[in-house]
Structure formats: C-alpha cells, structure tokens
C-alpha atoms as a PDB file:
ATOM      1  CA  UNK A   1       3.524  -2.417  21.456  1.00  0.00           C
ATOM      2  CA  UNK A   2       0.071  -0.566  21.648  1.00  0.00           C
ATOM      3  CA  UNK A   3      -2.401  -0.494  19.648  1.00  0.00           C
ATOM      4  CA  UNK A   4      -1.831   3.249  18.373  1.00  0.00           C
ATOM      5  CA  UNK A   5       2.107   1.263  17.623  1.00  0.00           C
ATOM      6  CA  UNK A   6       0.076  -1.035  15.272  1.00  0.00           C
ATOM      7  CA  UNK A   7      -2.122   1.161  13.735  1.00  0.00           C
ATOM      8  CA  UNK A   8       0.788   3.267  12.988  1.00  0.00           C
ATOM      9  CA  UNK A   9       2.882   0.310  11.205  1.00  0.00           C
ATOM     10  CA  UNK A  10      -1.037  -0.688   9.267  1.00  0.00           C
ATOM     11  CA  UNK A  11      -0.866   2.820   7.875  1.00  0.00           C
ATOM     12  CA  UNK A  12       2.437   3.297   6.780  1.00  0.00           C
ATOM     13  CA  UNK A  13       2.116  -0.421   5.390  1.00  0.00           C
ATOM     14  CA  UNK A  14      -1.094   1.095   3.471  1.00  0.00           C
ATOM     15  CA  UNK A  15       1.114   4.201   2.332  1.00  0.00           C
ATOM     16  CA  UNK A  16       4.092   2.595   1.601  1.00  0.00           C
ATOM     17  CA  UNK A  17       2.561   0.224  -0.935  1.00  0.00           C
ATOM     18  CA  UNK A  18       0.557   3.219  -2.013  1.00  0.00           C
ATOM     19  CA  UNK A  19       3.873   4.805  -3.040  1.00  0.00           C
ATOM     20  CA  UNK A  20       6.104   2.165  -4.547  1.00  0.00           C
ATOM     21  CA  UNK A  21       2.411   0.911  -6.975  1.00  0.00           C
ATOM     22  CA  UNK A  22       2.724   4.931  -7.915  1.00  0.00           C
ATOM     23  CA  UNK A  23       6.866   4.745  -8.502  1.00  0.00           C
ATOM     24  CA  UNK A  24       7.688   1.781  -9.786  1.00  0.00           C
ATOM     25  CA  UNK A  25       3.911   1.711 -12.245  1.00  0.00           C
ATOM     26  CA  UNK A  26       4.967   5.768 -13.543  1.00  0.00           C
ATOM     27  CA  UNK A  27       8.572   5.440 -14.430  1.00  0.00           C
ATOM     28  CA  UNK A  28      11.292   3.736 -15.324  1.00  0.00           C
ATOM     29  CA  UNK A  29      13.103   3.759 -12.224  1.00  0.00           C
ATOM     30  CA  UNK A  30      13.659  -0.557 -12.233  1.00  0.00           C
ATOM     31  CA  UNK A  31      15.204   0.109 -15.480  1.00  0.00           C
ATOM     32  CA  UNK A  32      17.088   2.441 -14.963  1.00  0.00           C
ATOM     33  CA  UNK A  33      18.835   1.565 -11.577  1.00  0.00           C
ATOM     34  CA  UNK A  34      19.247  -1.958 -13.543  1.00  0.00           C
ATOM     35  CA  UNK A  35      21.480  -0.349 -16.498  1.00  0.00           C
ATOM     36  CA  UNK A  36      25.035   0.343 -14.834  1.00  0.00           C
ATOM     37  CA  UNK A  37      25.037  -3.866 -14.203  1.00  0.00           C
ATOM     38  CA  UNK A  38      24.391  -4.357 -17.770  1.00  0.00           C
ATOM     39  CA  UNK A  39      26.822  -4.855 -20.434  1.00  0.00           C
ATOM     40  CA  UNK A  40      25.800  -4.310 -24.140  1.00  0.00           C
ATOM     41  CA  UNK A  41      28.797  -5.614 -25.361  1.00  0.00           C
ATOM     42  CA  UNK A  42      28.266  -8.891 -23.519  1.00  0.00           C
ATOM     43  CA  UNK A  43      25.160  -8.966 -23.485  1.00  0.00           C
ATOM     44  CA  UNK A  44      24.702  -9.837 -20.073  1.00  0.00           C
ATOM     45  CA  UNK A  45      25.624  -8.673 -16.423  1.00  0.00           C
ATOM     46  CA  UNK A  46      28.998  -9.506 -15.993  1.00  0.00           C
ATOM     47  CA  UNK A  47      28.452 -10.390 -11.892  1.00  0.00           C
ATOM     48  CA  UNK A  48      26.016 -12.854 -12.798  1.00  0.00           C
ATOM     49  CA  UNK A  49      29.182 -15.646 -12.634  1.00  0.00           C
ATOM     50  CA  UNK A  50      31.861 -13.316 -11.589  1.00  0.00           C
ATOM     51  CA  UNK A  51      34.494 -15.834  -9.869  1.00  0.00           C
ATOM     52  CA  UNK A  52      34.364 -13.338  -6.812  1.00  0.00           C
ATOM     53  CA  UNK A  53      31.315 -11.515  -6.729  1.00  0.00           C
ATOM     54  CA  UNK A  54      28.372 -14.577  -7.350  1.00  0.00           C
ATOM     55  CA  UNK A  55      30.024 -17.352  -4.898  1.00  0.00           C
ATOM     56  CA  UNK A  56      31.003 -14.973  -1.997  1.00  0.00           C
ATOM     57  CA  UNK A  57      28.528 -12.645  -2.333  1.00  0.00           C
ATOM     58  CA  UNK A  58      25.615 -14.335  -3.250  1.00  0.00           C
ATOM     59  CA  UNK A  59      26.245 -18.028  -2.592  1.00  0.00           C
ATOM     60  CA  UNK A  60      28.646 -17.486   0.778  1.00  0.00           C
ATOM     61  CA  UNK A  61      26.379 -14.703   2.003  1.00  0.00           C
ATOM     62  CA  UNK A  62      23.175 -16.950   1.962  1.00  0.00           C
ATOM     63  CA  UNK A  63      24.387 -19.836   3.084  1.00  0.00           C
ATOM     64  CA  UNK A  64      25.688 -18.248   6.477  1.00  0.00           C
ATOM     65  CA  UNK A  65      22.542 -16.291   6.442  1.00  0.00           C
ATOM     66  CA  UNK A  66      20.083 -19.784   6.349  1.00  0.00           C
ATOM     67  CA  UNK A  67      22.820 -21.498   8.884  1.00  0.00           C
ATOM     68  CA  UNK A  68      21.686 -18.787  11.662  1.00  0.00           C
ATOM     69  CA  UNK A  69      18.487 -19.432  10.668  1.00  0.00           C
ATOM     70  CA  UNK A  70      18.655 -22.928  11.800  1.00  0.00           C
ATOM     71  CA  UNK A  71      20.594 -21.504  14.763  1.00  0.00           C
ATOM     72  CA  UNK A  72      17.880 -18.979  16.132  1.00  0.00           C
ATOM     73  CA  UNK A  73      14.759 -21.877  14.896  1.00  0.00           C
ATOM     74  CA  UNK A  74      16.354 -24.476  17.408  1.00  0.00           C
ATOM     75  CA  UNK A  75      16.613 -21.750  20.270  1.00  0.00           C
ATOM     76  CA  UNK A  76      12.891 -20.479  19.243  1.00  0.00           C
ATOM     77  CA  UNK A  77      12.252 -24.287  19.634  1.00  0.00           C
ATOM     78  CA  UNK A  78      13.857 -24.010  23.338  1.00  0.00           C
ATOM     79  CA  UNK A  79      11.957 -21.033  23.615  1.00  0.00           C
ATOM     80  CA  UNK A  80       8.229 -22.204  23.085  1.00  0.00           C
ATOM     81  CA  UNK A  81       9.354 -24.943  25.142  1.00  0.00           C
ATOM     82  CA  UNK A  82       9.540 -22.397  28.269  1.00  0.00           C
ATOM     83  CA  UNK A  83      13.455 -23.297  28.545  1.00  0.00           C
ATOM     84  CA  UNK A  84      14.611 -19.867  27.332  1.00  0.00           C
ATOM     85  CA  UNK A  85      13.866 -16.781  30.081  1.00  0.00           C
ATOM     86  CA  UNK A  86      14.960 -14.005  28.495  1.00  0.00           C
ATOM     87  CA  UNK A  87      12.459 -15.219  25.238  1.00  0.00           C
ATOM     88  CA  UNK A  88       8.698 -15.842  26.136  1.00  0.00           C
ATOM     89  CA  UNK A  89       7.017 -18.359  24.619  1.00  0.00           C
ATOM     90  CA  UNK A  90       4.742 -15.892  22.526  1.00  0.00           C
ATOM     91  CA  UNK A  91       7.811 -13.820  21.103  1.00  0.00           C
ATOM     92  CA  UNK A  92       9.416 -17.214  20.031  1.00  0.00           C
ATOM     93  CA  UNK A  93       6.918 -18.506  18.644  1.00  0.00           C
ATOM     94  CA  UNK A  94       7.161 -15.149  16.329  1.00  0.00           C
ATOM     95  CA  UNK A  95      10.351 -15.448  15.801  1.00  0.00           C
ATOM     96  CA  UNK A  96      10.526 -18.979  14.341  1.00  0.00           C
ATOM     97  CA  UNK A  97       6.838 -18.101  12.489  1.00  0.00           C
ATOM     98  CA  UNK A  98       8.378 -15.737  10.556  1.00  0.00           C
ATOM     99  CA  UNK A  99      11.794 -17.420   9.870  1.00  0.00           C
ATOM    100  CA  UNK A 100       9.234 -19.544   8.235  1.00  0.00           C
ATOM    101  CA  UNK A 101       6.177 -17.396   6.676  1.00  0.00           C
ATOM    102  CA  UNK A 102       8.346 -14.811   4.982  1.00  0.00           C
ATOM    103  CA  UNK A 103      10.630 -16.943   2.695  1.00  0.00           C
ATOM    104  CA  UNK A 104       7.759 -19.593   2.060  1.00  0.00           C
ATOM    105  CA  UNK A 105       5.190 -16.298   1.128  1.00  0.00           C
ATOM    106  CA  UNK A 106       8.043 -14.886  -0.926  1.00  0.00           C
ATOM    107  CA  UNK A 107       7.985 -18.594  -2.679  1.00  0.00           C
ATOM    108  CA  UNK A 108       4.719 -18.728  -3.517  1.00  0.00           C
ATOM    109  CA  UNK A 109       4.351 -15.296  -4.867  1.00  0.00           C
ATOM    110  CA  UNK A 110       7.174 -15.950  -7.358  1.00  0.00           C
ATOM    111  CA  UNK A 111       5.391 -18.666  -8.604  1.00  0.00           C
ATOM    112  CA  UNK A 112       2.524 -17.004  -9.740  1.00  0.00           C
ATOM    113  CA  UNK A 113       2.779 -13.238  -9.992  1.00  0.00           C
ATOM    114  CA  UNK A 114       4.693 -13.754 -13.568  1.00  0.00           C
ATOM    115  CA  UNK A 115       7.352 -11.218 -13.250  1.00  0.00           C
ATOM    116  CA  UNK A 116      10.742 -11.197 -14.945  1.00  0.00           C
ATOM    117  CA  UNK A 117      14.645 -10.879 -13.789  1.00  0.00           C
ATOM    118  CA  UNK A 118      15.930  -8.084 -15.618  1.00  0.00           C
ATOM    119  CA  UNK A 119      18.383 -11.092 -17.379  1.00  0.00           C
ATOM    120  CA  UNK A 120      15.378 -11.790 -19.180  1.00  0.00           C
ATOM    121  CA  UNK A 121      14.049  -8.515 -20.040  1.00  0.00           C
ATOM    122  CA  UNK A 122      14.699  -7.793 -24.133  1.00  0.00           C
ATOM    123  CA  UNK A 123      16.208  -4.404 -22.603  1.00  0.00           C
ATOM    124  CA  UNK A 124      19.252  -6.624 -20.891  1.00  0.00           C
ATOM    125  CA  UNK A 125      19.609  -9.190 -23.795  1.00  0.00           C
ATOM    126  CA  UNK A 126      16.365 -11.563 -22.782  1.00  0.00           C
ATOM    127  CA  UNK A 127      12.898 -12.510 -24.251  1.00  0.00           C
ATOM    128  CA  UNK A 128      10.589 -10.795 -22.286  1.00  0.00           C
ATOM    129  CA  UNK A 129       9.221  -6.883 -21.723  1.00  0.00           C
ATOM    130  CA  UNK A 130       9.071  -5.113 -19.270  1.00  0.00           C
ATOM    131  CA  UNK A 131       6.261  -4.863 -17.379  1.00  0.00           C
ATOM    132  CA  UNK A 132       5.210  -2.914 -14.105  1.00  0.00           C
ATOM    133  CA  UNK A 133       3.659  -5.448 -11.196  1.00  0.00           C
ATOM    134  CA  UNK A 134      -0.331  -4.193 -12.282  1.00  0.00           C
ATOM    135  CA  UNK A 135       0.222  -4.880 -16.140  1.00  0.00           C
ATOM    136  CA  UNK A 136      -0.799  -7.448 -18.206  1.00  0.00           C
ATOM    137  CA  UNK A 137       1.545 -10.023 -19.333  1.00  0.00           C
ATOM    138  CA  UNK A 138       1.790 -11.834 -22.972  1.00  0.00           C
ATOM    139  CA  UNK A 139       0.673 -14.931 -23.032  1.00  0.00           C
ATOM    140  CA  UNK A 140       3.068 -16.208 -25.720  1.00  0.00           C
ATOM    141  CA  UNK A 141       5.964 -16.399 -23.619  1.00  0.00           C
ATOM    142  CA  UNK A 142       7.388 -17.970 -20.397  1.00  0.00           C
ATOM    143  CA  UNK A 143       6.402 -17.075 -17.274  1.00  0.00           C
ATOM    144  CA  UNK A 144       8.772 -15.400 -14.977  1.00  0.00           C
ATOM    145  CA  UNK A 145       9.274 -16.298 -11.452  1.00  0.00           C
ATOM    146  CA  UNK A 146      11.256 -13.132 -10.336  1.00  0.00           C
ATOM    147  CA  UNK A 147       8.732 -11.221  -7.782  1.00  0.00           C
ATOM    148  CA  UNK A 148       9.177 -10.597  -4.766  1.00  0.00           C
ATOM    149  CA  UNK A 149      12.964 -11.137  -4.157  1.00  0.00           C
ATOM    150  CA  UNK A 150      13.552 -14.166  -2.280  1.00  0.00           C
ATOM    151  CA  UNK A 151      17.303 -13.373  -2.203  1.00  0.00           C
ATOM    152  CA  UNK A 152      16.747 -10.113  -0.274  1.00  0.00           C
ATOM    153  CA  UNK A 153      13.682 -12.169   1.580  1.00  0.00           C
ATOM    154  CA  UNK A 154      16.553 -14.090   3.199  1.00  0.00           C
ATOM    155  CA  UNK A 155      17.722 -10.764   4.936  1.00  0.00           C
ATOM    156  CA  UNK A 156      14.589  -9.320   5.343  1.00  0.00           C
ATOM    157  CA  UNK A 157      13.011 -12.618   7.348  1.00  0.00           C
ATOM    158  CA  UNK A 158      15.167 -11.538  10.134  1.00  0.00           C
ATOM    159  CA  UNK A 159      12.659  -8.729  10.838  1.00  0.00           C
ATOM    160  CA  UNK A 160      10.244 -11.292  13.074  1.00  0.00           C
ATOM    161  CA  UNK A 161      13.195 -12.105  14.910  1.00  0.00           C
ATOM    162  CA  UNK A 162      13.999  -8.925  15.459  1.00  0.00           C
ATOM    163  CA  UNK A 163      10.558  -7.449  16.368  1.00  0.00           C
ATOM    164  CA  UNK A 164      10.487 -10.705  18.680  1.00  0.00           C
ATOM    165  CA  UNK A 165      13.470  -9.459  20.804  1.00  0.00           C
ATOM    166  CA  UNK A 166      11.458  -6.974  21.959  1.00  0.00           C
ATOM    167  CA  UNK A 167      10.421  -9.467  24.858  1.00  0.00           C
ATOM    168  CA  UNK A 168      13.773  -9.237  25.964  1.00  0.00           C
ATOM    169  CA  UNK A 169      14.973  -5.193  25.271  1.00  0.00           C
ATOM    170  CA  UNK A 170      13.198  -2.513  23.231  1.00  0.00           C
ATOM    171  CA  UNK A 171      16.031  -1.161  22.267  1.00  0.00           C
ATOM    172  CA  UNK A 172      17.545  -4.040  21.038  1.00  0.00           C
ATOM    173  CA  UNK A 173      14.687  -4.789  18.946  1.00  0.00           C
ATOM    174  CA  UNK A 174      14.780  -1.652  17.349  1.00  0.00           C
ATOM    175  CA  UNK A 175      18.559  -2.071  16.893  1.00  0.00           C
ATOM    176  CA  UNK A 176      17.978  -5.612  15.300  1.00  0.00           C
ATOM    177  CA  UNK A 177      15.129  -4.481  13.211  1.00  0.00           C
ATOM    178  CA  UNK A 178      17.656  -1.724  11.354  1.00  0.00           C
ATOM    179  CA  UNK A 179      20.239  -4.605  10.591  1.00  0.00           C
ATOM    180  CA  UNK A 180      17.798  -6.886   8.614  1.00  0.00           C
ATOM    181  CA  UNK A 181      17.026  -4.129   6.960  1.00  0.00           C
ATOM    182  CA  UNK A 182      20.581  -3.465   6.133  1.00  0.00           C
ATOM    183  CA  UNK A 183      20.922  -7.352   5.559  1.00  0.00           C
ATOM    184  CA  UNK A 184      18.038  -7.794   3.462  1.00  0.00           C
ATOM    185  CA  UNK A 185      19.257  -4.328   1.559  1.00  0.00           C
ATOM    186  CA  UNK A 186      22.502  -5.791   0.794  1.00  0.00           C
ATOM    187  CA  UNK A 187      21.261  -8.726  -0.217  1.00  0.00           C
ATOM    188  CA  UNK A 188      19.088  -7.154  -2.332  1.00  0.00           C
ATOM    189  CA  UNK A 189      21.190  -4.954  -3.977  1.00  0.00           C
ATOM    190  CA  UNK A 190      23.949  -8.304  -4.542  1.00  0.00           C
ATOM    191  CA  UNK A 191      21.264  -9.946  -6.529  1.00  0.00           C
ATOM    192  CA  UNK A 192      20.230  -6.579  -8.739  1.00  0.00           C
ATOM    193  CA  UNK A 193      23.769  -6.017  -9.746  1.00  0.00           C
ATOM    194  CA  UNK A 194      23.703  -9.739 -10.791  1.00  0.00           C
ATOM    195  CA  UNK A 195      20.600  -9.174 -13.328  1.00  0.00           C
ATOM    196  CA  UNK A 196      18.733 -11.209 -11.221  1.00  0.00           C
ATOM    197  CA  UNK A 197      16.305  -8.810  -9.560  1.00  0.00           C
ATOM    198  CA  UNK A 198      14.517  -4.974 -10.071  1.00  0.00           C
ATOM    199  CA  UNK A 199      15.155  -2.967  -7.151  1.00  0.00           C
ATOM    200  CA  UNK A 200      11.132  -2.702  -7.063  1.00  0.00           C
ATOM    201  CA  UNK A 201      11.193  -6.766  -6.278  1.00  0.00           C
ATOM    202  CA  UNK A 202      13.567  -6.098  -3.196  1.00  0.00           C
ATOM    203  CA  UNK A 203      11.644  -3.109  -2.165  1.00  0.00           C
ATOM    204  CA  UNK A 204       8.197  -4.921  -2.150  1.00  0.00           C
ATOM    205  CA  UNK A 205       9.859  -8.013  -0.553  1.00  0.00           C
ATOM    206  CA  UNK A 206      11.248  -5.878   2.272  1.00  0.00           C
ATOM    207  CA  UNK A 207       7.429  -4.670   2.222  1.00  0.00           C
ATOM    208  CA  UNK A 208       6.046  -8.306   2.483  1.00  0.00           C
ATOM    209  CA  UNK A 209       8.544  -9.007   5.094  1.00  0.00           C
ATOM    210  CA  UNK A 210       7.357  -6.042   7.906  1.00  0.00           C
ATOM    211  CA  UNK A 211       3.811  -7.027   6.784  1.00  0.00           C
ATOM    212  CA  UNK A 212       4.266 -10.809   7.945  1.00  0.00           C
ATOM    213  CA  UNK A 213       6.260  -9.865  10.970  1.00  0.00           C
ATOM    214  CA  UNK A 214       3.491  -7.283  12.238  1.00  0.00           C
ATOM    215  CA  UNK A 215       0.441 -10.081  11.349  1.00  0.00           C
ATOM    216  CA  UNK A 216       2.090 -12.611  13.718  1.00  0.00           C
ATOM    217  CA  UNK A 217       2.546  -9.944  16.253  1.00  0.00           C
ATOM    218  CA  UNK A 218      -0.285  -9.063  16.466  1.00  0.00           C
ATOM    219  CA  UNK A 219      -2.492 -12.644  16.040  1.00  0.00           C
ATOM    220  CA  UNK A 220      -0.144 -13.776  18.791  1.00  0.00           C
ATOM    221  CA  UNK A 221      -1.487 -11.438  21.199  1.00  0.00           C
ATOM    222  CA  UNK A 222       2.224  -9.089  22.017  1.00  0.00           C
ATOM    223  CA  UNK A 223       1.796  -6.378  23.607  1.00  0.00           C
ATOM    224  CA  UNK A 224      -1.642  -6.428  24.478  1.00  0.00           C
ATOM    225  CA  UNK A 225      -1.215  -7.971  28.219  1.00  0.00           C
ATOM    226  CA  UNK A 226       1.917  -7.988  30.382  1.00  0.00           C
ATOM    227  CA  UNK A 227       4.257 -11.114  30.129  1.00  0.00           C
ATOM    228  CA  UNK A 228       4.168 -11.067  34.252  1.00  0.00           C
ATOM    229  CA  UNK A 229       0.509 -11.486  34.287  1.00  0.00           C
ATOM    230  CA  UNK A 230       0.927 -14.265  31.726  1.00  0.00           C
ATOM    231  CA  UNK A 231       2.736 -16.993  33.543  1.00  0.00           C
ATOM    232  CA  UNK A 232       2.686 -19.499  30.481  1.00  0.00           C
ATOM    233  CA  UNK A 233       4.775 -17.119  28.316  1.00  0.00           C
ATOM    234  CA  UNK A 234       7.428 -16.701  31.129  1.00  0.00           C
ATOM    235  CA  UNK A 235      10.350 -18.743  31.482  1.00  0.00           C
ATOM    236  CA  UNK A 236      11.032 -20.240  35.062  1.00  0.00           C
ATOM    237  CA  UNK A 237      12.570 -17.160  36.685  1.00  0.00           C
ATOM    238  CA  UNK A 238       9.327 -15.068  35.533  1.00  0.00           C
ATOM    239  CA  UNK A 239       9.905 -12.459  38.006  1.00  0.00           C
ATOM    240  CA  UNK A 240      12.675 -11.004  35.793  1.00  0.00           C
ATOM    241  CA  UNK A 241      10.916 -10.363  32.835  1.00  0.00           C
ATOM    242  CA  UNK A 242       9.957  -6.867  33.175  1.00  0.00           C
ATOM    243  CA  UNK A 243       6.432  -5.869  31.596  1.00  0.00           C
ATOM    244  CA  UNK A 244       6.611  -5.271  27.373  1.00  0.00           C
ATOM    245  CA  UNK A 245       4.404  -2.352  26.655  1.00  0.00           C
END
C-alpha cells in the first residue's frame, strides 16, 4: 500500500460521492428501485414481517454476522497483543478499529442527518416526503433516523478486516474486500425490500465504510515501512512475515 494506492482510493472516494450527491439529488432512482417492495393494496411492504423473509434474513443474517464480529475482535485482541504471527499488531489494531468505527459512525449519523425509511415516506403509506440527503427537511414532523444504513453497515464493517489481511496475503485481502462488499450488498438490499432503507442509504454506507477503513490505514502507518524492519508489529517468528508493500 503506497502512497500513489492511497491517493488513488482519496480520489475515487472524492468521485464516488461526487456521483451518487449528482444521482440520487437529480432523480428518482431511491423511489423507484423502492416501488416493486411496495404494496398499495396493503399499504405496506409485505417483507417487512414476512414469517420467512424478516427473521432469517434480516434477524438470522445479523446475528451470525455480529457473532464473527466478536470472533475476529477477540483474535484482533490476540493480535495487538503480539500472540498472532500471521496478523501484526498494526493490521489488528485496524481490523478491530473498524469493527468498531464503522457501525458506531453509521449510529451517529442516523441520529442526526434526519432522513426517512421509505415505510415512512407518504409515497409507501407514511408521513413524511421525500427528500434527497442535501434538502431541507419540514420541521413539523418527526425526524427520521434512516441514513446511512446500519443494516448494510453490518456487512460493509468487514471491509477493515479485510483491508487488514493484507499483512498476511494481498490477495486474500483483495478477495475478502469483494465479499463484504457482497455481504454488506445483500444486506443492504434485505433491508430495502423490507421498506426499511433507499438503496442511496446502502450505497453511501458502503461509501462511509471504505472511507473509515482507508483513514485507519493510513493514521496507523500500513504500508509506509516494512513489517520486518518494525519488530514491534511482528509476531514472535518475525522472520516469516514477508515485507507488505
């Protein structure tokens, strides 16, 4: 991991916000993509409470998701600790960071950007209107707590973790990185056809996500020196970490 490998991410961070602010603030793509889930005639989206759909795929799905997290925190914990020698102390300490940062940032956001679910959009049988992420918001109504998607921010955390195994393989870094995309995707995409999320809110939290996991990266100093010259981020056997570049 460079520098030219950072600046790259920074700018297509910069142009990737760039684009979904133009998308999402010119058209009625949320809407839109939200309308096959929605039943007039109910009122509602029936796989809000479907008896299959909400407690497999939404309940079952994030509870084994935040059991691994535990999982992968206690090694990280084993890791920092220099007992791990395949995962430096540096790249742990990313991993667990962001297992951390991303769902808590996610949190906070949703508490004050005032954002919607679709369920409560007058369009899909709520109180509220639509409104694009730059808008202005009544002040007559309540506040939603629906941006970013902390659903698909459970699948998309799994990014640090991933970026952090490249201490141990690029390769399987990069292959990690692609399946908490998928994850958080899915995810995602569980909790849209449930009326409880745009698919703007899971794009930007996906967004959010790679921003976090690149910050810590880069604060934490990977990639700028080799792990051999830096003893303390070795495990014991330090001669068999090759160099991460």
């Amino acid at each position: 991991m460079s520098r030219r490998w950072y600046f790259a991410h920074a700018l297509l961070l910069a142009c990737s916000a760039l684009l979904l602010l133009l998308v999402f603030e010119n058209s009625d793509l949320d809407r839109v993509l939200a309308r096959p889930f929605y039943d007039a005639e109910l009122h509602d989206f029936p796989l809000r409470q479907h008896w299959f759909f909400a407690p497999v795929f939404y309940y079952g799905l994030k509870f084994a998701v935040l059991s691994a997290a535990v999982l992968v925190a206690m090694a990280c914990l084993l890791g920092m600790a220099g007992k791990v020698e395949c995962l430096p102390r540096r790249y742990a300490a990313l991993a667990l960071l962001g297992l951390i940062l991303i769902p808590s940032a996610v949190a906070l956001l949703k508490l004050n950007t005032n954002r919607h679910c679709p369920w409560d959009v007058a369009e899909f049988g709520g109180f509220a209107p639509y409104a694009g992420l730059l808008a202005d918001m009544p002040v007559d109504i309540v506040r939603g707590v629906c941006f970013p998607a902390s659903h698909a921010a459970t699948g998309f955390m799994w990014l640090a973790p991933a970026l952090a195994l490249y201490g141990f393989s690029p390769s399987w870094s990069r292959r990690a990185i692609w399946l908490a995309v998928l994850l958080g995707t899915v995810m995602g995409l569980t909790r849209q056809a449930q009326g409880g999320h745009f698919i703007s809110h899971t794009l930007w939290s996906a967004w959010l996500a790679w921003s976090i996991s690149l910050m810590l990266a880069a604060i934490l100093g990977l990639g700028r020196t080799s792990r051999a010259a830096r003893p303390e981020d070795a495990g014991p056997d330090r001669g068999r970490i090759e160099q991460a570049q």
